[in-house]
Protein backbone atom coordinates (compact mmCIF):
# COMPACT_ATOMS: atom_id res chain seq x y z
CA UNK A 1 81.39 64.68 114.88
CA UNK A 2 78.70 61.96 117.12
CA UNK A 3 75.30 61.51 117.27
CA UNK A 4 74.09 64.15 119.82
CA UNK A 5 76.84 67.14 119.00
CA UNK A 6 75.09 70.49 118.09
CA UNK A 7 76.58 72.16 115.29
CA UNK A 8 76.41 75.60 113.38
CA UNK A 9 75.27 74.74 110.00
CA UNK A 10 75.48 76.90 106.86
CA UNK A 11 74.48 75.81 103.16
CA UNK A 12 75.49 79.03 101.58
CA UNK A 13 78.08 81.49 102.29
CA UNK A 14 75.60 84.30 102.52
CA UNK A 15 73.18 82.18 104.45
CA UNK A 16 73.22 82.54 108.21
CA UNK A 17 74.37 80.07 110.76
CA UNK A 18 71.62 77.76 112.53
CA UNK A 19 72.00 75.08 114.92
CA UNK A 20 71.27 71.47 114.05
CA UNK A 21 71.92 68.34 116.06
CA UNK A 22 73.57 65.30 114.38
CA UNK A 23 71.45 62.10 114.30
CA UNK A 24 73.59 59.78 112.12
CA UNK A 25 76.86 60.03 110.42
CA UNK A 26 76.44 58.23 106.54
CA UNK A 27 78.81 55.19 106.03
CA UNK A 28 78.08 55.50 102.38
CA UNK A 29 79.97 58.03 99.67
CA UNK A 30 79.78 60.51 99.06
CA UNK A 31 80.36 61.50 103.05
CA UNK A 32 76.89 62.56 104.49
CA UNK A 33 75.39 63.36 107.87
CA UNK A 34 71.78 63.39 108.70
CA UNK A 35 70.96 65.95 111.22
CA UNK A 36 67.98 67.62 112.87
CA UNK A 37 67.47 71.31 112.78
CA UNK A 38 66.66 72.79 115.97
CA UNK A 39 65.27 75.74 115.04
CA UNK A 40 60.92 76.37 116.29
CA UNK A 41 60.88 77.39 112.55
CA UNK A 42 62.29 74.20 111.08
CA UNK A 43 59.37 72.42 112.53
CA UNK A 44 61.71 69.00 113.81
CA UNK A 45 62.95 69.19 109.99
CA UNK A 46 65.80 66.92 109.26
CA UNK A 47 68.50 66.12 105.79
CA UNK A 48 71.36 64.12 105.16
CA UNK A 49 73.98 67.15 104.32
CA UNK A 50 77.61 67.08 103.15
CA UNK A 51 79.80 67.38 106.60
CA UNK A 52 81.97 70.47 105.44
CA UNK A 53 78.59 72.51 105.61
CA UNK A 54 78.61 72.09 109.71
CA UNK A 55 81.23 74.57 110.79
CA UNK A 56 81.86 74.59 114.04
CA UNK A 57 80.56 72.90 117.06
CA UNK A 58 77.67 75.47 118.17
CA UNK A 59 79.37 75.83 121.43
CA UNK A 60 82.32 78.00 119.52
CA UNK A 61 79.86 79.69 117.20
CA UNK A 62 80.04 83.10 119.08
CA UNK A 63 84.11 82.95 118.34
CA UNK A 64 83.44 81.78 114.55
CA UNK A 65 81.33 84.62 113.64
CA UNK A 66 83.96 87.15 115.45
CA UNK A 67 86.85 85.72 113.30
CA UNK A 68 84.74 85.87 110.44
CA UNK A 69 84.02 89.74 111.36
CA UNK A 70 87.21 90.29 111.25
CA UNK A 71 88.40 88.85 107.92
CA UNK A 72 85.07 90.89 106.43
CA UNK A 73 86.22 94.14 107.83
CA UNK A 74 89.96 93.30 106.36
CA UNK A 75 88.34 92.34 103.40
CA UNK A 76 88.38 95.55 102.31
CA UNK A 77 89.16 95.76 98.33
CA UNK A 78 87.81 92.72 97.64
CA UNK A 79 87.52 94.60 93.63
CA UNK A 80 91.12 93.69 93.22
CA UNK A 81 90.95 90.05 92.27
CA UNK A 82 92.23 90.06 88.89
CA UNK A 83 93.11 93.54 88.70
CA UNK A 84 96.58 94.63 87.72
CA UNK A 85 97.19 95.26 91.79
CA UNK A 86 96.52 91.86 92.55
CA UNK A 87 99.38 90.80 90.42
CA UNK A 88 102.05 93.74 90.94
CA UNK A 89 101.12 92.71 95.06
CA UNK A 90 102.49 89.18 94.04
CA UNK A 91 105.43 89.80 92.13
CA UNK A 92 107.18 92.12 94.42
CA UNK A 93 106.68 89.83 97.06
CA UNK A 94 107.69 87.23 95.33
CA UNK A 95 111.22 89.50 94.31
CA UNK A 96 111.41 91.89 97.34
CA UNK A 97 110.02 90.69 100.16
CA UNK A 98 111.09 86.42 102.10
CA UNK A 99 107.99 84.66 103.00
CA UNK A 100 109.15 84.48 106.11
CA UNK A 101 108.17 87.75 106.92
CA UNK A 102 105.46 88.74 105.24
CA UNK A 103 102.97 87.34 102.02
CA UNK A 104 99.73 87.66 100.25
CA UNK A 105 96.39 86.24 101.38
CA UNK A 106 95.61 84.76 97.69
CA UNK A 107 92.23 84.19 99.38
CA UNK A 108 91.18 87.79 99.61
CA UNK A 109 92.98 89.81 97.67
CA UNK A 110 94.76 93.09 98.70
CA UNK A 111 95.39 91.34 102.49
CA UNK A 112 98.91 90.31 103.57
CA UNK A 113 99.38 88.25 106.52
CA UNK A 114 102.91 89.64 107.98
CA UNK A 115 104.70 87.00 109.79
CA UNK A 116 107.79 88.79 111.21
CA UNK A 117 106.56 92.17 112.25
CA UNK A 118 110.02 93.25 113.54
CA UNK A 119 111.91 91.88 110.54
CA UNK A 120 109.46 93.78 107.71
CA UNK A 121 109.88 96.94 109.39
CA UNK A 122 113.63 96.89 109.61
CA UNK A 123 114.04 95.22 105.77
CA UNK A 124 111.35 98.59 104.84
CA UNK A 125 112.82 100.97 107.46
CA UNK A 126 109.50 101.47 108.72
CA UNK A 127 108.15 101.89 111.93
CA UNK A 128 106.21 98.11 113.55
CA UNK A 129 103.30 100.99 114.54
CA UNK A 130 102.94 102.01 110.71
CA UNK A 131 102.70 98.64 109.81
CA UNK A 132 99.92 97.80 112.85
CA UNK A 133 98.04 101.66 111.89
CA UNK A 134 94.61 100.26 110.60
CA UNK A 135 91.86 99.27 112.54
CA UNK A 136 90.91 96.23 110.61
CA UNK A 137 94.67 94.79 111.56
CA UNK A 138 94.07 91.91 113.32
CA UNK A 139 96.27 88.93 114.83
CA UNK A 140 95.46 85.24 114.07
CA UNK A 141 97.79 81.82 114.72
CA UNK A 142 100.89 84.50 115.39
CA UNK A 143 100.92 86.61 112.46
CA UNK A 144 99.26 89.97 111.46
CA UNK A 145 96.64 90.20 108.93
CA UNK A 146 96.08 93.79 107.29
CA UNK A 147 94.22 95.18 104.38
CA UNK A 148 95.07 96.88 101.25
CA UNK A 149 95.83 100.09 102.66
CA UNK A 150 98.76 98.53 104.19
CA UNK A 151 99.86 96.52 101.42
CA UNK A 152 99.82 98.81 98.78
CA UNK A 153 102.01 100.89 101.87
CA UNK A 154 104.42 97.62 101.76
CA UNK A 155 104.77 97.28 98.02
CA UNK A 156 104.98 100.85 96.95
CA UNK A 157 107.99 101.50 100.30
CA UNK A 158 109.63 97.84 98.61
CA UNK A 159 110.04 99.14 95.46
CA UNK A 160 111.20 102.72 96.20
CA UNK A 161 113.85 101.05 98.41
CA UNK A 162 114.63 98.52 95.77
CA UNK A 163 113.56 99.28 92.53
CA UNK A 164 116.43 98.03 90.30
CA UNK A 165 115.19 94.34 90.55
CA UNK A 166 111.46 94.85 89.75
CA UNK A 167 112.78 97.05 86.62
CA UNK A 168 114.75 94.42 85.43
CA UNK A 169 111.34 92.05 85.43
CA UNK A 170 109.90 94.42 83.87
CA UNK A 171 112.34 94.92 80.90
CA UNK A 172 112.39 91.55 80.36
CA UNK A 173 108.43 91.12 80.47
CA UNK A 174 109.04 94.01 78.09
CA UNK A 175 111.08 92.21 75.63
CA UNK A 176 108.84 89.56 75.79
CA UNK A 177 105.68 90.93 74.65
CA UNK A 178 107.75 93.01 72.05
CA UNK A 179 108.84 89.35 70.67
CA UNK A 180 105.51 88.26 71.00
CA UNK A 181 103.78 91.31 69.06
CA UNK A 182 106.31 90.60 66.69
CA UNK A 183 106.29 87.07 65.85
CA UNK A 184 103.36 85.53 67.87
CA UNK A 185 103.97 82.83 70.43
CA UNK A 186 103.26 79.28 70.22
CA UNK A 187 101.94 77.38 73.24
CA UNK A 188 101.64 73.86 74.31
CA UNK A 189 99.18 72.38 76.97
CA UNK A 190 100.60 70.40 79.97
CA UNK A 191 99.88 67.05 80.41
CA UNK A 192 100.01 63.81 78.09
CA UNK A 193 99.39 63.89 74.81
CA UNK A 194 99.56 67.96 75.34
CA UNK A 195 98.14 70.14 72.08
CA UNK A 196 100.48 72.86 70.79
CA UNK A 197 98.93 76.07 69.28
CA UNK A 198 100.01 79.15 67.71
CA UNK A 199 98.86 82.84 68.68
CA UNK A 200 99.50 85.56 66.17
CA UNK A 201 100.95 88.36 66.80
CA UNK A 202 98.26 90.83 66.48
CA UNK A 203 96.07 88.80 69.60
CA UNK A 204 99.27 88.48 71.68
CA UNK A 205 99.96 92.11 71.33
CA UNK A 206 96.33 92.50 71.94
CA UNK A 207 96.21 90.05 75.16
CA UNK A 208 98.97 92.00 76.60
CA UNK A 209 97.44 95.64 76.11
CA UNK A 210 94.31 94.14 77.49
CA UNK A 211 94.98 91.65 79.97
CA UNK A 212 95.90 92.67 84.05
CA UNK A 213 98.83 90.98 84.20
CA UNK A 214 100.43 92.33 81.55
CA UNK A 215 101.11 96.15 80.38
CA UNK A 216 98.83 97.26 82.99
CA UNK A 217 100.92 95.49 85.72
CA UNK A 218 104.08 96.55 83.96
CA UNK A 219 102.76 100.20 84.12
CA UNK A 220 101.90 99.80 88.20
CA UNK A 221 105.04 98.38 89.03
CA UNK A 222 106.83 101.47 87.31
CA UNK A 223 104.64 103.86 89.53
CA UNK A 224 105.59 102.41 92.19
CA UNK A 225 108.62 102.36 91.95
CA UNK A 226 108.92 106.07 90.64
CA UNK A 227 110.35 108.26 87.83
CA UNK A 228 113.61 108.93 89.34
CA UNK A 229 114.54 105.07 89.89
CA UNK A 230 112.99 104.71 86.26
CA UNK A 231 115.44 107.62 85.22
CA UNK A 232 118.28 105.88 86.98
CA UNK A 233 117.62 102.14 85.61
CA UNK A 234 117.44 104.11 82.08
CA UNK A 235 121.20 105.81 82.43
CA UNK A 236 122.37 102.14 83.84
CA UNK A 237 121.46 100.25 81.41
CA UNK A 238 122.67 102.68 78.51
CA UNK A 239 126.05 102.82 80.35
CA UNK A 240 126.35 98.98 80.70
CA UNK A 241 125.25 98.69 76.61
CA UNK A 242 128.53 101.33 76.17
CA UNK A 243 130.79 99.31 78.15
CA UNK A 244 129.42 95.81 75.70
CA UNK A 245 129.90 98.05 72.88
CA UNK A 246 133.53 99.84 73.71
CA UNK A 247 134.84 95.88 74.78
CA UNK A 248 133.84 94.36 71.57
CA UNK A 249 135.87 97.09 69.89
CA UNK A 250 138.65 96.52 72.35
CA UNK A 251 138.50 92.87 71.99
CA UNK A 252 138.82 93.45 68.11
CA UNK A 253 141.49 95.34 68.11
CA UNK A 254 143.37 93.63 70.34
CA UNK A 255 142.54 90.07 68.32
CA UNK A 256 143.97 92.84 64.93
CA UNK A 257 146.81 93.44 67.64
CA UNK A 258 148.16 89.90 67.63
CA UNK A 259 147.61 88.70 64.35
CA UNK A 260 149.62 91.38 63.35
CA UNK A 261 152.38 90.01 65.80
CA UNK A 262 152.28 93.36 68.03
CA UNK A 263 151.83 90.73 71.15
CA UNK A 264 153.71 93.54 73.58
CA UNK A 265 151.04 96.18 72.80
CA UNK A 266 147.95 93.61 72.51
CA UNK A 267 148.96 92.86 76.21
CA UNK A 268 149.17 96.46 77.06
CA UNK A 269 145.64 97.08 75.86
CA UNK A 270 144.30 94.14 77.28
CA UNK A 271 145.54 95.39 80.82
CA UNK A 272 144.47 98.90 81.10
CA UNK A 273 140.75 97.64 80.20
CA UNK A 274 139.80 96.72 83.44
CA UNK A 275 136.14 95.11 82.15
CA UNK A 276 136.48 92.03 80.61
CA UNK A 277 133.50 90.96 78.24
CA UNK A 278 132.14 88.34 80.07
CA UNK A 279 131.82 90.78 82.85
CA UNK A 280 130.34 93.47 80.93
CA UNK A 281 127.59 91.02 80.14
CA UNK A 282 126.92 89.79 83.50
CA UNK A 283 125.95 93.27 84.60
CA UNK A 284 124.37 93.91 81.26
CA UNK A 285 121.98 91.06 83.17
């Protein structure tokens, strides 16, 4: 910015925009500007301001307060920062869903900024027009911004079309607030000379009844991804303990096999198992 450039200037972010012309740009620090509002009601007022409170140049200031419009009217849950929605939105993107076609808008929460229209309708099997349904869509620098409505559409269609990954976070978040209710947790700060502290296990439990992004976000992402895929992780997972279980009796008897020097029939066994252990724990995983 020059002396003589009109700008729009805004202290606040509920204030309105009003147009001031700058006089002087500081040379000191911190960075100021002195500038001269140009208001009838600010009377030839003038104040040395911080620069990132002029905007735009008061020639664009028409297409500034559209794009803000728009991000308002996207806005539309703005209620979910910190909620348990907020953080189920981020981990199955995060597990489901490349960044290269579609991810959150930390900014406002509940918005996702889709990047590859095509691609995120054929990875969801969903129509680009489902995905473009809302009036407060919008398109800005070559991606498509839409509100909750539309990403809880994403999540929720991610996780019914893949729901064995998210479970599997979630059992293991599981296990880890079991351990954690049971025993406590002990934490130590980052940095230098970083403090170490110990939680007991009633407040961890109680942190992780109580706190967003734990059981509650557990809870969402099960919803989401529904009671039959539940159902089916459940079966899964009891079938893949049974095959652990039946090769560590296998694997003992067929160690009692060969000590015993019955090396024909320890071979036989070990053939017609077709699952060796390490296997069985790999998909136990």
């Amino acid at each position: 910015m020059e002396s003589g450039e009109h700008w729009a200037y805004r202290a606040r972010s509920i204030d309105p925009l009003v147009e001031v012309e700058v006089k002087r740009v500081g040379t000191q620090k911190p960075a100021r500007v002195l500038v001269l509002f140009v208001g009838d009601d600010a009377e030839g007022r003038e104040d040395w301001v911080p620069p990132a409170r002029l905007k735009v140049p008061w020639s664009e200031v028409g297409e500034f307060m559209a794009r803000e419009a728009r991000w308002d009217a996207v806005d539309t849950h703005p209620g979910l920062r910190d909620a348990p929605e907020e953080y189920a939105v981020d981990q199955v993107m995060r597990t489901l869903i490349d960044e290269s076609l579609a991810a959150p808008v930390y900014r406002y929460p509940g918005v996702t900024s889709i990047v590859d229209l095509q691609g995120l309708a054929r990875r969801l099997l969903l129509d680009e027009a489902d995905l473009r349904a809302e009036p407060a869509a919008f398109e800005e620098d070559g991606a498509l911004l839409v509100p909750w409505a539309t990403t809880e559409q994403i999540v929720r269609r991610a996780c019914e079309l893949f729901p064995e990954s998210i479970l599997c976070e979630v059992e293991e978040e599981e296990a880890k607030a079991r351990q954690e209710a049971m025993h406590g947790e002990r934490i130590t700060s980052s940095g230098r000379g970083g403090r170490s502290f110990y939680i007991e296990p009633e407040q961890a439990a109680k942190w992780d009844a109580e706190q967003p992004y734990g059981k509650p976000t557990r809870e969402l992402l099960r919803r989401w991804c529904g009671q039959d895929a539940i159902d089916r992780h459940d079966e899964l997972m009891a079938l893949r303990e049974e095959v652990v279980r039946v090769d560590v009796l296998l694997s003992e008897a067929i160690r009692t096999l060969r000590e015993a020097g019955l090396k024909e029939q320890a071979v036989s066994l070990e053939r017609r198992f077709g699952v060796p252990l390490n296997e069985a724990r790999e998909s136990r995983r």
